[in-house]
Protein backbone atom coordinates (compact mmCIF):
# COMPACT_ATOMS: atom_id res chain seq x y z
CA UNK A 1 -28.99 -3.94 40.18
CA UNK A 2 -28.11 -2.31 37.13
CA UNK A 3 -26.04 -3.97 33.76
CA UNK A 4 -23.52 -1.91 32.73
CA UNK A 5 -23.99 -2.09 29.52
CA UNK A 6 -21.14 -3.30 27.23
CA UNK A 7 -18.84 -1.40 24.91
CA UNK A 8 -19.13 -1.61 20.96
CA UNK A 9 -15.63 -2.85 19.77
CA UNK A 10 -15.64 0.79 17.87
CA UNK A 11 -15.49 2.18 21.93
CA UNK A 12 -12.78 -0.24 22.84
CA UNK A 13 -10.64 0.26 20.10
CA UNK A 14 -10.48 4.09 20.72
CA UNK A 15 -10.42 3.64 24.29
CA UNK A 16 -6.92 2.25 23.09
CA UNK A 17 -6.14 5.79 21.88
CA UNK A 18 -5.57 9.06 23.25
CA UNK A 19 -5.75 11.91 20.88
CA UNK A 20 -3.85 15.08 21.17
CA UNK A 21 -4.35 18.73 19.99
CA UNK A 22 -1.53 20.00 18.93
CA UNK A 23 -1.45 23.86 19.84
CA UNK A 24 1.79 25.60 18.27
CA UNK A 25 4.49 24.31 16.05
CA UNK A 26 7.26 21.75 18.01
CA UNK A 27 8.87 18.92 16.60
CA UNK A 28 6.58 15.62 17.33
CA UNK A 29 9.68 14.13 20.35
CA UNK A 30 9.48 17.24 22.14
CA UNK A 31 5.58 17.46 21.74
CA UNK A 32 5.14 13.63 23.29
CA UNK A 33 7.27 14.37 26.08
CA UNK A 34 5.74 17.53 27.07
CA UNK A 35 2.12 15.85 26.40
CA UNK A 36 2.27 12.31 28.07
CA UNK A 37 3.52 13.11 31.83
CA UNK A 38 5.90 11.13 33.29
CA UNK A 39 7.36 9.95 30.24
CA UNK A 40 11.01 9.26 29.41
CA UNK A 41 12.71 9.86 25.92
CA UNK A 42 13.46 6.10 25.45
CA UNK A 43 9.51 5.34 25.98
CA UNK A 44 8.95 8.12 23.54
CA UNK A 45 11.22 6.80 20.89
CA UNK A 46 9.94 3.29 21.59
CA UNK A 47 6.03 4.48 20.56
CA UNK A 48 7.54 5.92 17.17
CA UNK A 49 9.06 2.65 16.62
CA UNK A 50 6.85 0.56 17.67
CA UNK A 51 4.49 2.92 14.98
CA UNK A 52 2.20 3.61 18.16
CA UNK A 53 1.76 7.43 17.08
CA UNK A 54 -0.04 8.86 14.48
CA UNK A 55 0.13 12.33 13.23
CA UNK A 56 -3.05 13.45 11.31
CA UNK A 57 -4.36 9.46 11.36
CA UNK A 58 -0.89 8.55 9.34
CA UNK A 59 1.91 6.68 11.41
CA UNK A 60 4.48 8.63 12.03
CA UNK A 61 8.13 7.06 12.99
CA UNK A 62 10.09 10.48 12.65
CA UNK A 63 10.97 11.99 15.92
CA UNK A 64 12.06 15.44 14.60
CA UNK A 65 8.52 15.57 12.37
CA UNK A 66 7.49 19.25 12.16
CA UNK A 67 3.87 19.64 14.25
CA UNK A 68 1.56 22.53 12.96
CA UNK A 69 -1.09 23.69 15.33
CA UNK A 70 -4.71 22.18 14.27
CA UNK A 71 -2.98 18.72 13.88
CA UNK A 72 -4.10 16.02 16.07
CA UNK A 73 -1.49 13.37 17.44
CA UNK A 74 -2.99 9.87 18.45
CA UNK A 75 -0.52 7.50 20.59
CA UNK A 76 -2.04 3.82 20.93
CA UNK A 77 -2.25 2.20 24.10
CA UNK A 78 -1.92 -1.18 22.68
CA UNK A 79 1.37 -2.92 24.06
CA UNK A 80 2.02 -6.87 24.09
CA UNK A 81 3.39 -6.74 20.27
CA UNK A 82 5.97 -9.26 18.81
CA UNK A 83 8.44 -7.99 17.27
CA UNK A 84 8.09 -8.55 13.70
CA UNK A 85 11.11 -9.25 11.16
CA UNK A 86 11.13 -10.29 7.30
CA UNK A 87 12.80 -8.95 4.66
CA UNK A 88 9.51 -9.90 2.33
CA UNK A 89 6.81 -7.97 4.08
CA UNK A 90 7.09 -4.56 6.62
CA UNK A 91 4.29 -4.03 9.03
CA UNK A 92 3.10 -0.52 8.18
CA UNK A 93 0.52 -0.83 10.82
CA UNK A 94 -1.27 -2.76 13.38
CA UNK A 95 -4.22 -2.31 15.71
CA UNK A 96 -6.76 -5.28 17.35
CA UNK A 97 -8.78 -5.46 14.16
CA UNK A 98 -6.59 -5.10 10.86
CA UNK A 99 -2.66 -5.03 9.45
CA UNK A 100 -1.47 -2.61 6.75
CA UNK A 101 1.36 -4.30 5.23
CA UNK A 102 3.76 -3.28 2.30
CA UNK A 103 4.65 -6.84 0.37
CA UNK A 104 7.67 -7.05 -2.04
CA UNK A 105 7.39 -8.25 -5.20
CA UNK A 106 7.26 -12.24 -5.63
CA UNK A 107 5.52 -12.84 -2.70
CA UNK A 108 1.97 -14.09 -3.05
CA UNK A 109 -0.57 -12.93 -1.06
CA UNK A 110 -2.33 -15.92 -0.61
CA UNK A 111 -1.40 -20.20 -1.12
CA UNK A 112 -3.93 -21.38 -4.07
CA UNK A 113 -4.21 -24.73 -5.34
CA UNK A 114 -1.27 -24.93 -7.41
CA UNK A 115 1.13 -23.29 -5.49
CA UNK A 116 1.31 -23.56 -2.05
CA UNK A 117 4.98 -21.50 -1.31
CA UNK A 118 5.57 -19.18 1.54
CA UNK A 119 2.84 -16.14 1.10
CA UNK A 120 1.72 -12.97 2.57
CA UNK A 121 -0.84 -14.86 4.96
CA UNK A 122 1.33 -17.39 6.19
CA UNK A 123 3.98 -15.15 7.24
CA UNK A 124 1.27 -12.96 9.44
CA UNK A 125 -0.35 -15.77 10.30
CA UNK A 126 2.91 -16.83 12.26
CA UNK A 127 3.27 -13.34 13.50
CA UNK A 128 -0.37 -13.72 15.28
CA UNK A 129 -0.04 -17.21 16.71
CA UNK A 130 3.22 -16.30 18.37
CA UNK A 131 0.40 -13.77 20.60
CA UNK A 132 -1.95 -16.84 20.82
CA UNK A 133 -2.40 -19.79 18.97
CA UNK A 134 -6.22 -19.00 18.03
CA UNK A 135 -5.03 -15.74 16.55
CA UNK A 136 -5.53 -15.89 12.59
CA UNK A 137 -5.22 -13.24 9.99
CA UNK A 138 -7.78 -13.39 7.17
CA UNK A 139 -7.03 -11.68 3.47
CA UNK A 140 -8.85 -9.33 2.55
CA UNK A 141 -8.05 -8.72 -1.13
CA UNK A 142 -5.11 -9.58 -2.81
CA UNK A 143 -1.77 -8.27 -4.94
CA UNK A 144 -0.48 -10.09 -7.99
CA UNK A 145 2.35 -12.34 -7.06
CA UNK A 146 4.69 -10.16 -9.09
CA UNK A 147 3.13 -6.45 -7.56
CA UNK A 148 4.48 -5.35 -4.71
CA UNK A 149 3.13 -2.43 -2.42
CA UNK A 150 0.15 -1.81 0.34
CA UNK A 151 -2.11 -4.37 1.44
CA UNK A 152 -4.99 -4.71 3.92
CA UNK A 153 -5.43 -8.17 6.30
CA UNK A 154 -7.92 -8.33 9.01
CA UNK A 155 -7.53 -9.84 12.53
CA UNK A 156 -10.88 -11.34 12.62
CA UNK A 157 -13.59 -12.74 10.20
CA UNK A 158 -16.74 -10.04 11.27
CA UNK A 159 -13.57 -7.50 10.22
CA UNK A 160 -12.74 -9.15 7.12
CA UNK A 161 -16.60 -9.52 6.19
CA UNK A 162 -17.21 -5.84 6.73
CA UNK A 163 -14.07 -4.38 4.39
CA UNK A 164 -14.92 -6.82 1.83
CA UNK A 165 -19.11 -5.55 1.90
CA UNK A 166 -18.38 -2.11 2.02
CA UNK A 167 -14.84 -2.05 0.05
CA UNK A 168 -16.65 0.52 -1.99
CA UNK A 169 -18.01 2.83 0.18
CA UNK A 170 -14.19 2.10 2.70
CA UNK A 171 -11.67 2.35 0.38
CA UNK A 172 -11.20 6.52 -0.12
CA UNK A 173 -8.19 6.27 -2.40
CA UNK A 174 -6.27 3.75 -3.68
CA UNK A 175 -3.37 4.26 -6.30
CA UNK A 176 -0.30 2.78 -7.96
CA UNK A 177 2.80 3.77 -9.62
CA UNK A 178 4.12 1.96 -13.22
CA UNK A 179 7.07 2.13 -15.20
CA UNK A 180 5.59 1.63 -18.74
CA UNK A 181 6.98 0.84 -22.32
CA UNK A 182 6.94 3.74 -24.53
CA UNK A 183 6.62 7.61 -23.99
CA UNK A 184 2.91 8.31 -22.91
CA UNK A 185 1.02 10.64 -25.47
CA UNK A 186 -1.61 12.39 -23.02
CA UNK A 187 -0.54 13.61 -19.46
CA UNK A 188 -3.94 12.33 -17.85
CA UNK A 189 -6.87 10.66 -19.08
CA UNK A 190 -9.14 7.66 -17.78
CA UNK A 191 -9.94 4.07 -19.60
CA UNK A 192 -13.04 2.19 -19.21
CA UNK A 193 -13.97 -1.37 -20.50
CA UNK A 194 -15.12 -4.94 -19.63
CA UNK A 195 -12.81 -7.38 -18.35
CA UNK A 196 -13.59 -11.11 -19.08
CA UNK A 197 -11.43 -14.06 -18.78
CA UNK A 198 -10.44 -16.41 -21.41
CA UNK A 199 -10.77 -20.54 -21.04
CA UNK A 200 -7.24 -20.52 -20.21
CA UNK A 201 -7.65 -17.64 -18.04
CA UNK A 202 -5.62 -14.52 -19.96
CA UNK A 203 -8.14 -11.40 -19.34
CA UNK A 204 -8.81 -9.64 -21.99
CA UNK A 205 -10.37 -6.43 -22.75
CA UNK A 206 -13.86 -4.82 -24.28
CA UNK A 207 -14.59 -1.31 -25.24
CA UNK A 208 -18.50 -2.60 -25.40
CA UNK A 209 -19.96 -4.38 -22.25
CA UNK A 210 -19.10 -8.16 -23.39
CA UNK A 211 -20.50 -10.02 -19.98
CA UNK A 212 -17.44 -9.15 -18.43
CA UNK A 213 -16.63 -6.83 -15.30
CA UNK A 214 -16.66 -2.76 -16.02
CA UNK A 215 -13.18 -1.36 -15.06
CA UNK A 216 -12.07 1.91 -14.96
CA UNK A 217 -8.91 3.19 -14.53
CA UNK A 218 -7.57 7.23 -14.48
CA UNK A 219 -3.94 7.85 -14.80
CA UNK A 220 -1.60 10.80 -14.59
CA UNK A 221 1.79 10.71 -16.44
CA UNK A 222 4.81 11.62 -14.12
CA UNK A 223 7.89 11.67 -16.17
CA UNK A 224 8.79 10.47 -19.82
CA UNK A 225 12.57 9.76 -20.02
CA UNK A 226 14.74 7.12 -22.10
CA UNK A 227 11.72 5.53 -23.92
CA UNK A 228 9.85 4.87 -20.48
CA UNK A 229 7.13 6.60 -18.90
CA UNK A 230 6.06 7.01 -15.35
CA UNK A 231 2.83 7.10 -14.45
CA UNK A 232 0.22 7.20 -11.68
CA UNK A 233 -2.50 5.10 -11.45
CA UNK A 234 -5.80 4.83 -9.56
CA UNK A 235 -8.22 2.66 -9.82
CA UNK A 236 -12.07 3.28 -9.75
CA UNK A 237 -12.74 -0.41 -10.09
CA UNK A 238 -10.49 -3.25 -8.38
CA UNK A 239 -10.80 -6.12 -11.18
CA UNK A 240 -8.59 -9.04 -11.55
CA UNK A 241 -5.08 -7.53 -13.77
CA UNK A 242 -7.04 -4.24 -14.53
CA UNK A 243 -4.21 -1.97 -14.51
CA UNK A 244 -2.23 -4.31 -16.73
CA UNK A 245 -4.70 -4.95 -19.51
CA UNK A 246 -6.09 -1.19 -19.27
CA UNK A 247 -1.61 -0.18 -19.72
CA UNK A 248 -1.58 -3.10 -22.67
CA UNK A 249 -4.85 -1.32 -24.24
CA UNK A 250 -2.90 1.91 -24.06
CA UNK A 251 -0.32 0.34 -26.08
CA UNK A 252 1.77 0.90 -23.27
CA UNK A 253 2.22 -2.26 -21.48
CA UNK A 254 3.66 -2.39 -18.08
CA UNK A 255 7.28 -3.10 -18.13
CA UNK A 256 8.58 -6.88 -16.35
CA UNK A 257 5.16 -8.23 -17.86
CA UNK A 258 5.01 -11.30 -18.95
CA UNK A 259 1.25 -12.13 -19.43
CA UNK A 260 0.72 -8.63 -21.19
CA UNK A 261 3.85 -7.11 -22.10
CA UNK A 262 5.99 -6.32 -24.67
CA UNK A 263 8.98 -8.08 -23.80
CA UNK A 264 10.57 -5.03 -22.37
CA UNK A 265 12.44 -5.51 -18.70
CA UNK A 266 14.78 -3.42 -18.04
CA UNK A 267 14.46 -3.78 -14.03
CA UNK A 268 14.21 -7.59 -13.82
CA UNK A 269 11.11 -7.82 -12.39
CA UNK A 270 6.90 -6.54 -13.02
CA UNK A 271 7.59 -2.63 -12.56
CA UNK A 272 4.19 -1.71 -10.24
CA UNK A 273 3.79 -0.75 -6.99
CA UNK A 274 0.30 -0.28 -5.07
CA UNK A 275 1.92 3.10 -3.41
CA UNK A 276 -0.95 4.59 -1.69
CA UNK A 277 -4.14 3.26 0.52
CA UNK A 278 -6.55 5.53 2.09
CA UNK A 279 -9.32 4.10 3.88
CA UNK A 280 -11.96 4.35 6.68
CA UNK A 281 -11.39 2.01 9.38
CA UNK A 282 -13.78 -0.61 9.56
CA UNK A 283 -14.73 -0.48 13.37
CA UNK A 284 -13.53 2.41 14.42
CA UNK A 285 -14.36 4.49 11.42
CA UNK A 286 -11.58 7.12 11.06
CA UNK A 287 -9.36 8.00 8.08
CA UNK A 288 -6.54 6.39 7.90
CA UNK A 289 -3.82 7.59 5.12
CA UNK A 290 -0.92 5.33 3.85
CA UNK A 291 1.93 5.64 1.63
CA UNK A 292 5.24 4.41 0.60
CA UNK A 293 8.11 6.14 -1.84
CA UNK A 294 8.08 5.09 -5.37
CA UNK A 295 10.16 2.19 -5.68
CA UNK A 296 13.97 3.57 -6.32
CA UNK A 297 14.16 0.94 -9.36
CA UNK A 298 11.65 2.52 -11.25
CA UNK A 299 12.89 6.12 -10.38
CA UNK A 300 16.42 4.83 -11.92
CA UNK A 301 15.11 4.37 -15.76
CA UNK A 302 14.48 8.19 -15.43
CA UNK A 303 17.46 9.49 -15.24
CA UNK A 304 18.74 11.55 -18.07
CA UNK A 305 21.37 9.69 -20.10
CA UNK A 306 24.20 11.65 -22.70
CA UNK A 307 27.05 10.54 -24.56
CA UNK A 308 30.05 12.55 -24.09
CA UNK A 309 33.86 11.32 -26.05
CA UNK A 310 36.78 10.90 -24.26
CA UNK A 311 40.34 11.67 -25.41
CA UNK A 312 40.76 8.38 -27.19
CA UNK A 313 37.49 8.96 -29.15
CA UNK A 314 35.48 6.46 -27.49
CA UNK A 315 32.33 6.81 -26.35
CA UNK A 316 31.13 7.32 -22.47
CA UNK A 317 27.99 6.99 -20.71
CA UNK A 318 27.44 10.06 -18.16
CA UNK A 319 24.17 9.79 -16.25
């Protein structure tokens, strides 16, 4: 008698997921409903919220989201998820091998050996033992304390293994967004230098190679307004505080920093946000796209200020 031979956990995953065409322009509600027979608007609303659908391999919440025909629509299969609440982490997205997860600033992503608060891991880690209490979540890489934005974890150590091997050749696009001190001189342009670590561990910077780590960093100015600028990042590299020492080598140091800064912090807190993760999933192998608005804090130091009098001569500020 014959094995059947067993699936790869690339098969089983997408076995999870059925993948639609989609044909002519509808709104994504009215496309699941006349796609999935037999199912009920309250199901349907429950897979957006439950971010079970994906609409060109981003997840896709929006029930009136305007469908073009050559999109594809993917609805997951996967059902037994906790609900998951905290006002320090939201669960972007979630499938049998990895979590995309946008952290707040303040949070660590990890417990080291000085300080051993509430984290990233520990909060997911309860999230996956209330499913089973040998489910664990492993880190994958990590976000300054003080950084909030998109992070990967992975369910499983073969996962975690695989994205840290290959983060290279996985990671399509990664960027972030800064408020920075100062009115940026060029509207684009890239930095490059080694990255070495001090004995009391402040990194600091080398236009020669010095034995440190290369870094490179491109960035694309956004706005200049009130003495700030805003500008996009992306990294080539992923070193330890790149982005900050690369800003404070600009002379144009992230604002809310403490380590690198200027003193400037206007918004109470480090102002950078890892907005955008593209990657290739590690089993399965598709694109996925993430992103999240720029934080509304940084967006607010932007806004054009004037002085206008008053009758009584004294001065008002009109925004």
């Amino acid at each position: 008698m014959k094995k059947t031979p067993k699936s790869t956990p690339a098969e089983r995953a997408k076995a999870k997921i059925t993948t639609y065409n989609v044909m002519e322009p509808c709104e994504l509600m009215t496309f699941l409903m006349t796609k999935i027979n037999g199912i009920s608007r309250t199901t349907a609303k429950s897979f957006l919220s439950k971010r079970q659908v994906m609409v060109e391999n981003k997840i896709t919440t929006q029930f009136n989201f305007e469908l073009r025909p050559g999109m594809k629509v993917k609805v997951s299969k996967d059902k037994g998820k906790k609900e998951f609440t905290s006002n320090l982490i939201k669960l972007v997205y979630e499938d049998a091998f990895i979590l995309v997860v946008e952290k707040r600033e303040g949070l660590l992503s990890i417990a080291t050996d000085t300080q051993k608060e509430r984290t990233a891991h520990s909060i997911l880690n309860e999230y996956v033992q209330r499913s089973g209490k040998n489910h664990r979540i492993f880190i994958v890489h990590r976000l300054d304390k003080d950084t909030s934005g998109l992070m990967i974890f992975a369910k499983d150590e073969k996962t975690k293994f695989t994205l840290q091997d290959y983060w290279e050749e996985i990671i399509r696009d990664r960027r972030y967004v800064a408020a920075v001190s100062g009115e940026m001189e060029k509207d684009s342009g890239t930095i490059t230098s080694w990255l070495k670590d001090n004995k009391v561990f402040v990194t600091y910077s080398s236009m020669s190679n010095n034995g440190g780590e290369k870094a490179i960093t491109h960035y694309k100015t956004i706005k200049r307004a009130n003495g700030y600028s805003l500008v996009e990042l992306e990294l080539e590299t992923g070193r330890k505080n790149q982005i900050r020492v690369h800003m404070q080598d600009l002379n144009h140091p992230v604002l809310g920093d403490i380590k690198y800064g200027n003193g400037q912090n206007p918004i109470g807190r480090l102002a950078l946000h890892a907005f955008k993760l593209c990657f290739y999933h590690p089993v399965t192998g598709d694109l996925l796209e993430f992103e999240t608005p720029y934080p509304s804090a940084f967006k607010k130091l932007f806004i054009k200020q004037t002085q206008v009098k008053t009758e009584d001569s004294t001065t008002k500020e009109v925004k």
